[in-house]
Protein backbone atom coordinates (compact mmCIF):
# COMPACT_ATOMS: atom_id res chain seq x y z
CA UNK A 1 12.49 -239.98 83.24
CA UNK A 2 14.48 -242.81 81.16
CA UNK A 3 14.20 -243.42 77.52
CA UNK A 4 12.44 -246.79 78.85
CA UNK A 5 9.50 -245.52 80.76
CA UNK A 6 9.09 -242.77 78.42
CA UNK A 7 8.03 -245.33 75.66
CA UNK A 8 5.90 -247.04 78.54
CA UNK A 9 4.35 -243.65 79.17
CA UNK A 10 3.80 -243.07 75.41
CA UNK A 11 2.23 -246.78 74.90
CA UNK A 12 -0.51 -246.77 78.12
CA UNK A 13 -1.74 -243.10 76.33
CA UNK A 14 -1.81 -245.11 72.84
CA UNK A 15 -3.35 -248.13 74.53
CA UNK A 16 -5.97 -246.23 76.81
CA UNK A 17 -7.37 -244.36 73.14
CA UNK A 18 -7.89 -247.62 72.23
CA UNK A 19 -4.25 -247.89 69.88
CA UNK A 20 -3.32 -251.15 70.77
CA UNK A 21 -0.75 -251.72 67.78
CA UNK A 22 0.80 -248.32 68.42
CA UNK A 23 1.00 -249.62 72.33
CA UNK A 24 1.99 -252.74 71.67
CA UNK A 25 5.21 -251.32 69.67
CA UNK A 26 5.82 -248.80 72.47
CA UNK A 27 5.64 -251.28 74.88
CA UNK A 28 8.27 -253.82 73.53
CA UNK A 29 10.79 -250.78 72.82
CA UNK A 30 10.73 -250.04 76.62
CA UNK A 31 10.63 -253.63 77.39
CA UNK A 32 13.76 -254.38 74.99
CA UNK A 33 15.41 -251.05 76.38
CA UNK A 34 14.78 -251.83 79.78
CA UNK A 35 15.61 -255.83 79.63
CA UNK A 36 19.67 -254.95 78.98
CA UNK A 37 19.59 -252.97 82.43
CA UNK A 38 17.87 -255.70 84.64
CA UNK A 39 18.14 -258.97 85.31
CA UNK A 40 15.74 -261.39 83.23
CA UNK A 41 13.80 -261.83 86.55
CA UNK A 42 13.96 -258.26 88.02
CA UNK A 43 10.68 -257.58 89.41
CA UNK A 44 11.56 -254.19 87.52
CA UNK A 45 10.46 -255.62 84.48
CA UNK A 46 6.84 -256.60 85.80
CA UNK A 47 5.48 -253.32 84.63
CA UNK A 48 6.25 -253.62 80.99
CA UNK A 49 5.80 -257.27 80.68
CA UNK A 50 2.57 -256.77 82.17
CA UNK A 51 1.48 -253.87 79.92
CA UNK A 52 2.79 -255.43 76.94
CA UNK A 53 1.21 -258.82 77.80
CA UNK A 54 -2.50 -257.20 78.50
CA UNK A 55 -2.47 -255.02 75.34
CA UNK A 56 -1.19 -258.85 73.21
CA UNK A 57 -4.41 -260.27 75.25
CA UNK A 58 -6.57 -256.96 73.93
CA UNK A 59 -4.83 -258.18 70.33
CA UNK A 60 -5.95 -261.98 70.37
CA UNK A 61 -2.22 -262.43 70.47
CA UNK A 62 -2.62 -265.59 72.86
CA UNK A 63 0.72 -267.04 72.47
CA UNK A 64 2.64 -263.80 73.04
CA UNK A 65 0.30 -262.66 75.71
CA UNK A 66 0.88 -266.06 77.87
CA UNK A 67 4.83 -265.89 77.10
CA UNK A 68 4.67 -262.36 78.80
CA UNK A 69 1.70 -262.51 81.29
CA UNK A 70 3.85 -266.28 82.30
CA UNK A 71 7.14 -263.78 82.99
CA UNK A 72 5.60 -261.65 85.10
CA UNK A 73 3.86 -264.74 87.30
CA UNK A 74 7.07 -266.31 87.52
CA UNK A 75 8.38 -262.84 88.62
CA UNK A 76 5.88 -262.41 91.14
CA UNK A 77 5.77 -265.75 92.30
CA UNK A 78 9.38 -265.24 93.12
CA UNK A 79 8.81 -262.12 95.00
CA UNK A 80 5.64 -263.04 96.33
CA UNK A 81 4.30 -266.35 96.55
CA UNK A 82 1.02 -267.71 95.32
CA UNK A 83 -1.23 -265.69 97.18
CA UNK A 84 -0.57 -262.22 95.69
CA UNK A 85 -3.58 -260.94 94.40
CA UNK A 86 -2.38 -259.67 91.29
CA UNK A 87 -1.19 -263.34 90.10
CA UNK A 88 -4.71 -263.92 90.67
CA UNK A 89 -5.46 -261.65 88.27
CA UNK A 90 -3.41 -262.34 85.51
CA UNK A 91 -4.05 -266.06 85.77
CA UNK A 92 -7.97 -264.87 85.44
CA UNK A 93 -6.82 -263.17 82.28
CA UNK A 94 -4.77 -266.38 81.17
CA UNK A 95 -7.81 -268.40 82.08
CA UNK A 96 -10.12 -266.48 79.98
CA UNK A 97 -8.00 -266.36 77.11
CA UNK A 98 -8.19 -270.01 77.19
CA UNK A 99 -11.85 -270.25 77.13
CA UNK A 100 -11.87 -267.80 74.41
CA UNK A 101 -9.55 -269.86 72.58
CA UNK A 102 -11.69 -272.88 73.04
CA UNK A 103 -14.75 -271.35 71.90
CA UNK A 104 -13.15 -270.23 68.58
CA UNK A 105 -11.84 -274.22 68.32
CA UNK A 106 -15.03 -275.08 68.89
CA UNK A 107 -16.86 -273.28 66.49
């Protein structure tokens, strides 16, 4: 295993007892670790943007959690194409973060 997906390991335990700081940390040292290896639009990267964006979204960390969940769409879309189902996910996740966003505005 690389130093990288060792601190992705490490994060997804922190994040699935609920340690979403602790994750969140883990999951931008793998992502910085793992960024100087790959290209900025390696498909390699989709794990730990995708981690790191969903545990930002836990977080109410909207802006960084659109910055990274937007990466990996643009990632996938490249690979992919529209119709991938997981871009339909994350854009579900981007779409309620929006409403959730609105709400609070709205209050």
């Amino acid at each position: 295993m690389t130093r990288e997906t060792d601190y992705l390991s490490l994060g997804e335990q922190f994040e699935e007892n609920g340690k979403y700081y602790k994750a969140e940390r883990l999951y931008k040292k793998a992502l910085d670790l793992k960024s100087k290896t790959v290209d900025p639009m390696s498909s390699e990267l989709v794990p730990y943007l995708y981690n790191l964006g969903m545990v930002q979204a836990a977080l109410d960390k909207t802006t960084d959690a659109y910055r990274n969940l937007g990466k990996v769409i643009a990632i996938l879309l490249k690979e992919h194409g529209e119709d991938f189902a997981d871009i339909k996910e994350i854009r579900g996740v981007l779409n309620s973060l929006t409403e959730s966003q609105e709400l609070v505005a709205n209050a």
